[in-house]
N, C-alpha and C. Protein backbone atom coordinates (compact mmCIF):
# COMPACT_ATOMS: atom_id res chain seq x y z
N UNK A 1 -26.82 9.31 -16.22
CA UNK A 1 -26.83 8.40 -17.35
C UNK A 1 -25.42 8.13 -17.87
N UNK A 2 -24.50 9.12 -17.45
CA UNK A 2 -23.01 8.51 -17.94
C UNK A 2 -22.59 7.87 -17.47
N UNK A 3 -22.60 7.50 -16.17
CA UNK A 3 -21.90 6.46 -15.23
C UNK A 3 -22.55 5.24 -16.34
N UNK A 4 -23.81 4.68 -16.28
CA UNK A 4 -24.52 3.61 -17.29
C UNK A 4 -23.76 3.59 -18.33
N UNK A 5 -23.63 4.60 -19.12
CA UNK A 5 -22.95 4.72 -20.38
C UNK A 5 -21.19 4.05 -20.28
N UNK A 6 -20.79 4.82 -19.55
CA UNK A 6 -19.42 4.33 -18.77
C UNK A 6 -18.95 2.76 -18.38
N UNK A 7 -20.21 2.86 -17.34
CA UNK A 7 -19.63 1.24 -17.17
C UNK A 7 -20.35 -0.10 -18.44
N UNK A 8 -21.26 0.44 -19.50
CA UNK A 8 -21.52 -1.08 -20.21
C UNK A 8 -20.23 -0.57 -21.42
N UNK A 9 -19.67 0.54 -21.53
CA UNK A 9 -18.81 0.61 -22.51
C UNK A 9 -17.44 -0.32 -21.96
N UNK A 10 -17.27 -0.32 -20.45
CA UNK A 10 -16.64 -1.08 -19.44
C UNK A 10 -16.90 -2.68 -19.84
N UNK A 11 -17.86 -2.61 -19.72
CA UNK A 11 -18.47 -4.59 -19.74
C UNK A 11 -17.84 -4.70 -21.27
N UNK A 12 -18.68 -4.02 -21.72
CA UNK A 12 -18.28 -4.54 -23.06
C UNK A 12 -16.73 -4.79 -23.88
N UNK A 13 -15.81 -4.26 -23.36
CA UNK A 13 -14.11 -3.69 -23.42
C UNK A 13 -13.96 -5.49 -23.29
N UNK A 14 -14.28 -5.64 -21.91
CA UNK A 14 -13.93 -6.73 -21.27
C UNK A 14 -14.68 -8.07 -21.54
N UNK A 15 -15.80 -7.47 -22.22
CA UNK A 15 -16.65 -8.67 -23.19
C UNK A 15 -17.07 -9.73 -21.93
N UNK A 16 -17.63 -9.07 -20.91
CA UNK A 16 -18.83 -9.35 -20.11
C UNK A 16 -20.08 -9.35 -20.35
N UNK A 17 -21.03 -10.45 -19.58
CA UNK A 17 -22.26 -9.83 -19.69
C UNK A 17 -22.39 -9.53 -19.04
N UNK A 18 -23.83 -8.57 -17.80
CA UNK A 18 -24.77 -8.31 -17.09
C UNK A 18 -24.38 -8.84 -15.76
N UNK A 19 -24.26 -10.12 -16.46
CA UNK A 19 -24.74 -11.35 -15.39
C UNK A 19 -23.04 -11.42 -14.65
N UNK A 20 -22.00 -10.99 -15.15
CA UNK A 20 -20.25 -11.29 -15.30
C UNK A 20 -19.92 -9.57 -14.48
N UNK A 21 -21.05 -8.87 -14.75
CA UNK A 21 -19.60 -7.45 -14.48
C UNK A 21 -20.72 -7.07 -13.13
N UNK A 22 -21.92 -7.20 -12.96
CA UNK A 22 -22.35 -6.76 -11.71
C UNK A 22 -21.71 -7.01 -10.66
N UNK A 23 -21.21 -8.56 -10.16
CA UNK A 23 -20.42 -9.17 -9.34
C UNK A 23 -19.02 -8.54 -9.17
N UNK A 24 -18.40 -8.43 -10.46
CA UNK A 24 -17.17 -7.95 -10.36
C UNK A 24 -17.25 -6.20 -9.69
N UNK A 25 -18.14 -5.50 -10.24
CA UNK A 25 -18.43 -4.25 -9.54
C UNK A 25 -18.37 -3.99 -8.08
N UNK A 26 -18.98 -4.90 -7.83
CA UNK A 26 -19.86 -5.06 -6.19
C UNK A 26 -18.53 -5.58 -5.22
N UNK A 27 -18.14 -6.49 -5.65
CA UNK A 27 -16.40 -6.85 -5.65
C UNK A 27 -15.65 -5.22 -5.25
N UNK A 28 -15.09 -4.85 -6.40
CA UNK A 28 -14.50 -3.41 -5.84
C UNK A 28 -14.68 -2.64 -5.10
N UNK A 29 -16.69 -2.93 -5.19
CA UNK A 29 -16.54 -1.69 -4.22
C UNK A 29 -16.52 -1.75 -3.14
N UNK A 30 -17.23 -2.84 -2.46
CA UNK A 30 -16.69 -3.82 -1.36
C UNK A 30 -14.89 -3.80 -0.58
N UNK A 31 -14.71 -3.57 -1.49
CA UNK A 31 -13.10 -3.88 -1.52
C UNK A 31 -12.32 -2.43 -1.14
N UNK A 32 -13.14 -1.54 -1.54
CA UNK A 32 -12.82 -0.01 -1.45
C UNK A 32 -13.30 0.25 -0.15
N UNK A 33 -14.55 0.03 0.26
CA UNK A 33 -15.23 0.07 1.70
C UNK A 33 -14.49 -0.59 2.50
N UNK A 34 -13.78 -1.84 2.41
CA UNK A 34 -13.24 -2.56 3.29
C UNK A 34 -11.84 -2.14 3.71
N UNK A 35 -11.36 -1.55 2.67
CA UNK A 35 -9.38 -0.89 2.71
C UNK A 35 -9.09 -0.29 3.99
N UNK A 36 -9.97 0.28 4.78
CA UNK A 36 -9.64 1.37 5.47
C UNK A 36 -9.62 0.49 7.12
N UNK A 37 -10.42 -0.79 6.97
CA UNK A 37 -10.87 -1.41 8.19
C UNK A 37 -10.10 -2.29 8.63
N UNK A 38 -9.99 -2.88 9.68
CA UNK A 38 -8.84 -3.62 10.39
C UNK A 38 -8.79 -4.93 9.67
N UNK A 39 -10.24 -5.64 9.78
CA UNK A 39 -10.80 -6.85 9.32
C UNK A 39 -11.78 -6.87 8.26
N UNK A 40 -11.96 -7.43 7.39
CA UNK A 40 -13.00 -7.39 6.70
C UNK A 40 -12.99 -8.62 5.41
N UNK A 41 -14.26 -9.56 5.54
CA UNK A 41 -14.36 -10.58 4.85
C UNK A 41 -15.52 -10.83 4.04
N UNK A 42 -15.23 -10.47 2.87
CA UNK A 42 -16.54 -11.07 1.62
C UNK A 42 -16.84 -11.96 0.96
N UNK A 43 -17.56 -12.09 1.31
CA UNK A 43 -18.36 -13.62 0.68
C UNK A 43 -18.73 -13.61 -0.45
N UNK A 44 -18.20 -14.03 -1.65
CA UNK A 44 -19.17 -14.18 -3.07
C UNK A 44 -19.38 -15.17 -3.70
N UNK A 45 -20.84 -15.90 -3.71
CA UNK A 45 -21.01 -17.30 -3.65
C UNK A 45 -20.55 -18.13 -2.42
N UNK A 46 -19.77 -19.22 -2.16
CA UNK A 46 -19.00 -19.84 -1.49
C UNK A 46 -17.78 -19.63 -0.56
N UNK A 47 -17.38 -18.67 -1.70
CA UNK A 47 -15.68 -18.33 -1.53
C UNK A 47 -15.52 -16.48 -0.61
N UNK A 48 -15.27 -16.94 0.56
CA UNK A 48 -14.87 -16.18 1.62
C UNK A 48 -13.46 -15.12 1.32
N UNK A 49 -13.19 -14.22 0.82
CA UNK A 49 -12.08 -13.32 0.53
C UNK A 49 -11.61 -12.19 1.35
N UNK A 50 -10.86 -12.42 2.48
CA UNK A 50 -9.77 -11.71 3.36
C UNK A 50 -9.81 -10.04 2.47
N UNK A 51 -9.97 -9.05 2.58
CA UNK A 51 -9.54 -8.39 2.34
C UNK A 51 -9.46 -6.78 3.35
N UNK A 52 -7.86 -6.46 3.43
CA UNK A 52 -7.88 -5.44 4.85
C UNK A 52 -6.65 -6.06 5.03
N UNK A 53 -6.55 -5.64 7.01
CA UNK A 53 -5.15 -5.70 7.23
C UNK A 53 -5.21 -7.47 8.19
């Protein structure tokens, strides 16, 4: 339950909603999974984002 607690005290800092910080989450962590890999490309919505070597 602290992580919950943690991250809407997070949203809220940044004066997100729900609908604004899930994406951005999923984003990082994506982004953390991807650091280590040669190639790696995420899609959110439309927009295709390179991230890696």
């Amino acid at each position: 339950m602290s992580r919950a607690n943690s991250d809407n005290t997070c949203r809220e800092h940044m004066r997100l909603d729900a609908a604004q910080f899930v994406p951005l989450e999923a984003i990082k962590r994506y982004s953390e999974a991807c650091r280590e890999g040669k190639n790696c490309v995420i899609v959110q919505g439309n927009t295709p984002v390179m991230v890696g070597r």
